[in-house]
N, C-alpha and C. Protein backbone atom coordinates (compact mmCIF):
# COMPACT_ATOMS: atom_id res chain seq x y z
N UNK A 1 0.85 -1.17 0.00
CA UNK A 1 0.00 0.00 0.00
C UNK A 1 0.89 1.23 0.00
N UNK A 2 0.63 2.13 -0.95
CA UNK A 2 1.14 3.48 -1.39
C UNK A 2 0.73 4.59 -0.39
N UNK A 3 0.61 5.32 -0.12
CA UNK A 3 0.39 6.40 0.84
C UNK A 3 1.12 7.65 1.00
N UNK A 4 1.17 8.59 0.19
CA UNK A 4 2.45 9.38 0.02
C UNK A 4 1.65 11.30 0.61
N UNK A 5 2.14 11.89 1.42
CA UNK A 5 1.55 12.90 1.60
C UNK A 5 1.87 14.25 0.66
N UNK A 6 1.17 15.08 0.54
CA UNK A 6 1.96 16.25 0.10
C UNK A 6 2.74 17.19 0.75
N UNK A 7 3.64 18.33 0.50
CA UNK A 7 3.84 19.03 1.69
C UNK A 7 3.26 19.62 2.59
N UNK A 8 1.95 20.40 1.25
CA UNK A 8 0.92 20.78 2.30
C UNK A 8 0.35 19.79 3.59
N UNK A 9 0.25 18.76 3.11
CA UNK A 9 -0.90 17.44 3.89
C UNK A 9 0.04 17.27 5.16
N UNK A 10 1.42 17.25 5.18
CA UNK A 10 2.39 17.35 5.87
C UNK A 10 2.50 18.45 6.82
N UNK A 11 2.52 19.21 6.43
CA UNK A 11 2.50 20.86 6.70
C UNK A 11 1.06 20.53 8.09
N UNK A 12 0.06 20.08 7.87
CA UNK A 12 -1.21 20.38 8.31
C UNK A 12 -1.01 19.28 9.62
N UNK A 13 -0.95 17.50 9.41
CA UNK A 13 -0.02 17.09 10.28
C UNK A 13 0.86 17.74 11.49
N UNK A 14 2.11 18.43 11.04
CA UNK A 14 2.85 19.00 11.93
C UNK A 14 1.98 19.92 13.10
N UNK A 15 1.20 20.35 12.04
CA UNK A 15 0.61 21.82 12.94
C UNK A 15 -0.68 20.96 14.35
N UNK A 16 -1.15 19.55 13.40
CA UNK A 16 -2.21 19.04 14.96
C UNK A 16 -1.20 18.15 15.61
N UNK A 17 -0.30 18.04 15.43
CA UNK A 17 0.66 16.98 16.11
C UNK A 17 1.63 17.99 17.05
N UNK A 18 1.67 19.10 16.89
CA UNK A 18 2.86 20.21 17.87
C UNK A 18 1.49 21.00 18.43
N UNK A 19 0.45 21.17 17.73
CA UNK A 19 -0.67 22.20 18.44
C UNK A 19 -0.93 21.19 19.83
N UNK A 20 -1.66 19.80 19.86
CA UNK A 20 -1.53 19.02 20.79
C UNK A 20 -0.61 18.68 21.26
N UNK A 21 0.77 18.52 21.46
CA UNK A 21 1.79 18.31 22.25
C UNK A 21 1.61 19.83 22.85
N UNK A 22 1.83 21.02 22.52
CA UNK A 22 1.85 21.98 23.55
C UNK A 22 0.08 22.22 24.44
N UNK A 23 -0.13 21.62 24.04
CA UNK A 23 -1.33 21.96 24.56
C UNK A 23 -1.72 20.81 25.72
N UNK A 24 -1.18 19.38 25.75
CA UNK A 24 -1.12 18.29 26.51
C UNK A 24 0.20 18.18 27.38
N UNK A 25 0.94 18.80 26.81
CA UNK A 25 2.72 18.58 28.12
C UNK A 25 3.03 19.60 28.65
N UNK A 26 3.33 19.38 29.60
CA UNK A 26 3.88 20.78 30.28
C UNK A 26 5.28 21.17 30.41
N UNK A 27 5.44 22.19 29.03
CA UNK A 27 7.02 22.37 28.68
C UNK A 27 7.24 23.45 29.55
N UNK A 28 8.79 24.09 29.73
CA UNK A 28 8.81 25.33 30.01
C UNK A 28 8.43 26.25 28.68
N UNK A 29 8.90 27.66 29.15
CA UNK A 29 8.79 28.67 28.29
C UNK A 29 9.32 28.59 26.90
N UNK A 30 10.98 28.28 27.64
CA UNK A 30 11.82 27.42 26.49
C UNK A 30 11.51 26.38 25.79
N UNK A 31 11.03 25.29 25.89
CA UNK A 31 10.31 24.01 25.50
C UNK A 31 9.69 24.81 23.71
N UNK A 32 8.35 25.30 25.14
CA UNK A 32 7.66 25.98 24.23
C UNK A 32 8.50 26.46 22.88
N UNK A 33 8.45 27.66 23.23
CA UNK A 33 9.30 28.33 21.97
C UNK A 33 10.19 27.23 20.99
N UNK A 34 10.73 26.35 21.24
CA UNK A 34 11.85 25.50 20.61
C UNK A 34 10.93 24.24 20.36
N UNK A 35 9.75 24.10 20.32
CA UNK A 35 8.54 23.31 19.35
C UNK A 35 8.18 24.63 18.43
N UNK A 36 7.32 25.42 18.68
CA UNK A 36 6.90 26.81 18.19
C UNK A 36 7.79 26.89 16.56
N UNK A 37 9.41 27.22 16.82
CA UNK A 37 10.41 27.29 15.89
C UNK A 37 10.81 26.62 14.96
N UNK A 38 10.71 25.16 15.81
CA UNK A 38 11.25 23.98 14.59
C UNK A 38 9.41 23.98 14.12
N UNK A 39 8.71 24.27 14.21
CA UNK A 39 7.42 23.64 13.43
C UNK A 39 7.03 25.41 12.32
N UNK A 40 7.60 26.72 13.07
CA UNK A 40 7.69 27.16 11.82
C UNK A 40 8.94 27.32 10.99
N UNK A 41 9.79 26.88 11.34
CA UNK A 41 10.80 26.68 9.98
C UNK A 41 10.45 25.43 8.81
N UNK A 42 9.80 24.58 9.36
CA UNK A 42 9.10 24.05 8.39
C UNK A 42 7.55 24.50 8.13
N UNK A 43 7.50 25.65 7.56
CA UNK A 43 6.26 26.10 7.00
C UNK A 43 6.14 25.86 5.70
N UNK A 44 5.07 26.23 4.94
CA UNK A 44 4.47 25.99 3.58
C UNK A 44 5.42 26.83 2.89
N UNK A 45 6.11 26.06 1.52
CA UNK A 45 7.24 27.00 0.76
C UNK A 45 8.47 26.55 1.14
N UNK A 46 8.81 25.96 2.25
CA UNK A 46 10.38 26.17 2.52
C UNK A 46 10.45 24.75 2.23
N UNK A 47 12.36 24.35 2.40
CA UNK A 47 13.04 23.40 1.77
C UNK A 47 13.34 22.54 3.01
N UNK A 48 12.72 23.13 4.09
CA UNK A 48 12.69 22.30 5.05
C UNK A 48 11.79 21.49 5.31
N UNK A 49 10.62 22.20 5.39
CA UNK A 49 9.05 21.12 4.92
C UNK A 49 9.93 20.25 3.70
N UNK A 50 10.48 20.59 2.59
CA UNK A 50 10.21 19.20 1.09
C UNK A 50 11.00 18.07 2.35
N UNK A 51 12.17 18.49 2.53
CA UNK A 51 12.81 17.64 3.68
C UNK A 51 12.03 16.48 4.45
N UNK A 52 11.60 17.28 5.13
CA UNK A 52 10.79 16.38 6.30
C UNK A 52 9.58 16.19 5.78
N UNK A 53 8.76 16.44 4.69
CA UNK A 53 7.88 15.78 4.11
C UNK A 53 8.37 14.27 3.24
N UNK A 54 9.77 14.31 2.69
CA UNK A 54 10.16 13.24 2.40
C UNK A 54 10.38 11.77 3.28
N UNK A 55 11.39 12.62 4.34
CA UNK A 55 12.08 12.11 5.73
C UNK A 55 10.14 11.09 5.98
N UNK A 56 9.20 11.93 5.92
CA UNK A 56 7.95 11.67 6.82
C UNK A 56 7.34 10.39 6.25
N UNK A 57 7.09 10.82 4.65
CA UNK A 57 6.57 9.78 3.59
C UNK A 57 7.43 8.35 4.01
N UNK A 58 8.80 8.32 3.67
CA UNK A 58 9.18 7.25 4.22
C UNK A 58 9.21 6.38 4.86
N UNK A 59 9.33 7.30 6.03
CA UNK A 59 8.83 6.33 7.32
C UNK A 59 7.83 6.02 7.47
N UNK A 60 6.69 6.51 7.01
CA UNK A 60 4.94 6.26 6.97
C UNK A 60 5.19 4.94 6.42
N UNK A 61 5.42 4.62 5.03
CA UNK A 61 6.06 3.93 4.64
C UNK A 61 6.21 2.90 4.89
N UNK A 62 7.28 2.96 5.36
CA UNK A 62 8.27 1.97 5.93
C UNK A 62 7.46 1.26 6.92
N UNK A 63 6.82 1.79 8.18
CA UNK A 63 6.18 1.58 8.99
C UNK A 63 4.66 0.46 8.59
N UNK A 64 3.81 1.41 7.25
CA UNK A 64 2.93 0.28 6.56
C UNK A 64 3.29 -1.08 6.31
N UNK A 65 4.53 -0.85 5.68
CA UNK A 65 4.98 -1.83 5.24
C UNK A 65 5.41 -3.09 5.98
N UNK A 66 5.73 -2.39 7.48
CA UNK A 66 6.28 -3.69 8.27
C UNK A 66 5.04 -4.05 9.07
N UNK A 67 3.99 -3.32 9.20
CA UNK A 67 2.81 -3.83 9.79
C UNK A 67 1.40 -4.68 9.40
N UNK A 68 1.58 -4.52 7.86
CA UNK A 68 0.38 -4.82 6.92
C UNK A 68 0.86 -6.01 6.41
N UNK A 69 -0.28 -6.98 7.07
CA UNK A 69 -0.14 -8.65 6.83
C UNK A 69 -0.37 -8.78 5.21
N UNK A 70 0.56 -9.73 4.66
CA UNK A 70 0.26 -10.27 3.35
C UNK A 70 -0.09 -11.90 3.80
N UNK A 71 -0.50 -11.73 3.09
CA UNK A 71 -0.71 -13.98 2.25
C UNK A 71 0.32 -14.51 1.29
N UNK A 72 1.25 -15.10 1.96
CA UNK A 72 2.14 -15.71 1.21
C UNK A 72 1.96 -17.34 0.76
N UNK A 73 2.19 -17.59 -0.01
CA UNK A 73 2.73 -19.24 -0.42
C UNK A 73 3.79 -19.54 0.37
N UNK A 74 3.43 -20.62 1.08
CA UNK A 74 4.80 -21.47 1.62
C UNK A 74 4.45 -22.70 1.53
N UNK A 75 5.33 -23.70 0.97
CA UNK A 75 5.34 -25.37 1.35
C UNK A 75 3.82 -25.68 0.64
N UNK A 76 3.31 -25.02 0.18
CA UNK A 76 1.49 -25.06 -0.83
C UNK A 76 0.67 -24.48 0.02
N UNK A 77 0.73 -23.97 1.21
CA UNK A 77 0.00 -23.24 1.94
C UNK A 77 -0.02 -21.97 2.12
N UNK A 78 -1.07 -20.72 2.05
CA UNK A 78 -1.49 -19.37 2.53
C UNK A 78 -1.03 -19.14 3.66
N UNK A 79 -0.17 -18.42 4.19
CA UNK A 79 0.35 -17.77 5.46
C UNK A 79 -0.33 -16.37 5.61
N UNK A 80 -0.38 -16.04 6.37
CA UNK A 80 -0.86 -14.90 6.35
C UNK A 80 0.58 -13.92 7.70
N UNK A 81 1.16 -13.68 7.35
CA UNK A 81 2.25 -12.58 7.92
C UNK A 81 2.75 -11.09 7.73
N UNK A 82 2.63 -10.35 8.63
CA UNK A 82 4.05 -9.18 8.47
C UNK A 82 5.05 -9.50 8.32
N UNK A 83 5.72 -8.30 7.10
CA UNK A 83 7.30 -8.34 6.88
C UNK A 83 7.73 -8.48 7.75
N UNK A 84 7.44 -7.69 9.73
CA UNK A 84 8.48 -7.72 10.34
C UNK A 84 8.26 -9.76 11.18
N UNK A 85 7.52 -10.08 10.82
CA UNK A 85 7.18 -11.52 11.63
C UNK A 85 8.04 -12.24 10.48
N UNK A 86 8.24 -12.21 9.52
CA UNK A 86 8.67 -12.76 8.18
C UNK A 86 10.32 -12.94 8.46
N UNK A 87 10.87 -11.84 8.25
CA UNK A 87 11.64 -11.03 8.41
C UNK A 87 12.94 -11.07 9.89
N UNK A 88 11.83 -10.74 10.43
CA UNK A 88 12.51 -10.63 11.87
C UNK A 88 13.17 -11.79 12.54
């Protein structure tokens, strides 16, 4: 399974994923500000979002990939496993 975000779609992500962390943990002032910063240096337009929109896709990714059971052939029989049960 494919699943690829855009930057924007990314972009929108960051913003409910850092809006709820400051809003659920109790950082200092500093904390604060140094979530605040790294979430607008990756704003809409910059080369830091394409970055970590890539960095993100990947691991989304990656992550599907090791969790989403297939049906394999083995020995004439249907298995049904994750890569990482496969694998691991």
């Amino acid at each position: 399974m494919n699943v690829i975000l855009n930057p924007g779609e990314v972009n929108a992500v960051l913003g409910l994923v850092t809006s709820r962390m400051l809003d659920s943990i109790e950082l200092s002032e500093e904390g604060q500000e140094a979530v605040r910063m790294w979430r607008s240096d990756r704003g809409p337009g910059t080369d830091e979002l394409e970055d970590f929109a890539d960095r993100f896709n990947n691991e989304l990714m990656d992550f599907i990939d090791e969790s989403t059971r297939r049906r394999t052939m083995r020995a004439g029989r249907f298995e049904r496993e994750t890569a990482r049960e496969r694998w691991g």
